[in-house]
Protein backbone atom coordinates (compact mmCIF):
# COMPACT_ATOMS: atom_id res chain seq x y z
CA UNK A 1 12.05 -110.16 23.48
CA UNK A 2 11.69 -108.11 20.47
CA UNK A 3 10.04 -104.97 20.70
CA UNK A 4 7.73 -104.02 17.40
CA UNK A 5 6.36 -100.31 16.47
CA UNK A 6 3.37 -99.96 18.34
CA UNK A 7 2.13 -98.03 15.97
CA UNK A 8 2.84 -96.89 12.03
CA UNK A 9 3.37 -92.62 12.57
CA UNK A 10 1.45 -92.48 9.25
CA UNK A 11 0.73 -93.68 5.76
CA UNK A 12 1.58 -90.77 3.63
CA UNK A 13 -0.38 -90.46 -0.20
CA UNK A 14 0.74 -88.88 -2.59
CA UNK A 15 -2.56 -86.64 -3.43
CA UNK A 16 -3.26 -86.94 0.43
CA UNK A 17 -2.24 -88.00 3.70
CA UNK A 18 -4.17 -90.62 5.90
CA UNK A 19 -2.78 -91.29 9.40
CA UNK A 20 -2.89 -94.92 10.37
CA UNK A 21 -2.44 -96.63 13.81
CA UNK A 22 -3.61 -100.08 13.07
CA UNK A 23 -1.42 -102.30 15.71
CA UNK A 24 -2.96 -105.66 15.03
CA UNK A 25 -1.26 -108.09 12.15
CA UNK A 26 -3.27 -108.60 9.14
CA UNK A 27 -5.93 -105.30 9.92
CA UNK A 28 -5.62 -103.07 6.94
CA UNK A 29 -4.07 -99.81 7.82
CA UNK A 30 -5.90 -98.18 4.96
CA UNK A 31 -8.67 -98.46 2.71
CA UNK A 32 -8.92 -98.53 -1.09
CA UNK A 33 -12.08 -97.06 -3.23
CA UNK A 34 -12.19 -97.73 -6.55
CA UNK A 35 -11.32 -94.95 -8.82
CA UNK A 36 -10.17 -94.38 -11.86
CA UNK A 37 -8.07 -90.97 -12.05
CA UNK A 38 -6.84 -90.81 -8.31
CA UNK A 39 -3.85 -93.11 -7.22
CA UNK A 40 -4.67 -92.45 -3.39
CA UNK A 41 -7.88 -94.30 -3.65
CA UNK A 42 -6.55 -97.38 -5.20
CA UNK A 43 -4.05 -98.53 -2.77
CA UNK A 44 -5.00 -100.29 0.54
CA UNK A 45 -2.43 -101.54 3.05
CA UNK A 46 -2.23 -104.44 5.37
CA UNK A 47 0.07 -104.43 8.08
CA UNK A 48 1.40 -108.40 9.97
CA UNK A 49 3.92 -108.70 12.20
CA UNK A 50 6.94 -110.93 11.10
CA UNK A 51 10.00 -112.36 13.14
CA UNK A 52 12.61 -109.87 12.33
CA UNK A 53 10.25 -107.01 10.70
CA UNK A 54 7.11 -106.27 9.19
CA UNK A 55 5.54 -107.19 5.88
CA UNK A 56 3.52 -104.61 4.00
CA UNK A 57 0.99 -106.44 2.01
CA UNK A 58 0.04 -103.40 -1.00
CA UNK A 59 -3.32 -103.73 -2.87
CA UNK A 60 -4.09 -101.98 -6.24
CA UNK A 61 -7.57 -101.74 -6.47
CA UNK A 62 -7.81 -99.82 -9.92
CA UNK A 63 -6.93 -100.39 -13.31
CA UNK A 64 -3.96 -98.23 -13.50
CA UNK A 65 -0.03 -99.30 -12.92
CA UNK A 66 1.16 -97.49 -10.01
CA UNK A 67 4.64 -96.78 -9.19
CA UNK A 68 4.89 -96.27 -5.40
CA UNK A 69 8.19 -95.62 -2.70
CA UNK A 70 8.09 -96.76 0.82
CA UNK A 71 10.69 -95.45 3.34
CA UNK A 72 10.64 -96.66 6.84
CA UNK A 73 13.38 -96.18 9.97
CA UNK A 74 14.79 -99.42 11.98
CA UNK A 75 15.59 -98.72 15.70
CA UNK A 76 17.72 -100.68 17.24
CA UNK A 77 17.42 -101.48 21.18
CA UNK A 78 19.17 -103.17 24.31
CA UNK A 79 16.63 -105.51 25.98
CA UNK A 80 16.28 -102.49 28.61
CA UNK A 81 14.97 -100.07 25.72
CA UNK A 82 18.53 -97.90 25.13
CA UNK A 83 19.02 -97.35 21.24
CA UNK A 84 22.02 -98.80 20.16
CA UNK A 85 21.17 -98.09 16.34
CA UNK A 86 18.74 -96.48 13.87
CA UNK A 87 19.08 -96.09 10.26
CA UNK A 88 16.50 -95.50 7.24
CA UNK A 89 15.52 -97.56 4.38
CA UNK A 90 13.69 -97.37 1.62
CA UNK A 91 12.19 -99.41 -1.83
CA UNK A 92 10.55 -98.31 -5.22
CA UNK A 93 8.14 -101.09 -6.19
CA UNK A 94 5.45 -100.78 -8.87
CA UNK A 95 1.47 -102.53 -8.61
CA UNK A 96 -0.16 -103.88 -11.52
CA UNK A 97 -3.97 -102.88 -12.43
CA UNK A 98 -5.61 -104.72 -9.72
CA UNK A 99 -2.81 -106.21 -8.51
CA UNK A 100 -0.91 -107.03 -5.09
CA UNK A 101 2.68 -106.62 -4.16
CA UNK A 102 4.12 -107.43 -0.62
CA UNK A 103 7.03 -105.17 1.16
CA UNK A 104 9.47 -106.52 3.93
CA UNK A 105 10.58 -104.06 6.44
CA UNK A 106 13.85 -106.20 7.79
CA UNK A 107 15.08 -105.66 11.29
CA UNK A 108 17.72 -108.52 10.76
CA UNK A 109 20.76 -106.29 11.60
CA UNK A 110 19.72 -105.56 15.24
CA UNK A 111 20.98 -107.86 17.82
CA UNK A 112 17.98 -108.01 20.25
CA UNK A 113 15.30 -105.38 20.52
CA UNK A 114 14.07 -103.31 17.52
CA UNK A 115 11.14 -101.18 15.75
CA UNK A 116 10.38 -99.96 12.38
CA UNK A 117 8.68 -97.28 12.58
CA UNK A 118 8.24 -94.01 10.54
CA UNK A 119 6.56 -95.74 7.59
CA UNK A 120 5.12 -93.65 4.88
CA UNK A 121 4.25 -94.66 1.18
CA UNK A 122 3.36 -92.34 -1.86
CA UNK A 123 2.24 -93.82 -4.82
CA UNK A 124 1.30 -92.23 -8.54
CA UNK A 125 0.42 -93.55 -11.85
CA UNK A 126 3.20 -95.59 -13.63
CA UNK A 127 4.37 -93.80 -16.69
């Protein structure tokens, strides 16, 4: 049985931080406003649960190219919850002007139980 983050520890903005603790797949973790000349209020999140990690669905809800970084940890577990591995990750992307772009958290290198969890993002205008 795998065992999945029961929570993301935060969602971290670059102009701002916004703690998030959606646990349900496909609930957005945060919110996007429209605006113009602030990169924090164009990116939403959503959040679903895959077999062997999570996948980080990113909306752009301005007209601005943002570049954004992710970095995440992977726990590894024995079926009886003792860590047999942990490592960080992490992956530059970019967002067109009202445009989507999906992230894949892989947990494919542990053997039976895992969790991502120590997600954060920051995102900016693309120069």
């Amino acid at each position: 049985m795998l065992r999945v983050a029961k929570a993301l520890s935060a969602v971290v903005l670059s102009l701002g931080v916004l703690a998030a603790s959606s646990t349900t797949p496909g609930i957005p973790v945060a919110a996007a406003a429209q605006s113009e000349d602030n990169a924090e209020s164009c990116v939403g999140f959503t959040k679903s649960e895959e077999d062997k990690g999570l996948s980080f669905a990113v909306r752009n809800a301005c007209d601005m190219k943002l570049a954004c970084k992710m970095r995440w940890t992977v726990t590894c577990e024995s079926n009886e919850g003792k860590v047999t591995g942990k490592k960080s990750a992490s992956t530059k992307f970019s967002v067109d002007p009202s445009g989507d772009q999906s992230v894949f958290t892989s947990a494919e290198s542990c053997k039976q139980a895992w969790r991502i969890d120590d997600v954060s993002w920051s995102c900016d205008p693309a120069k």
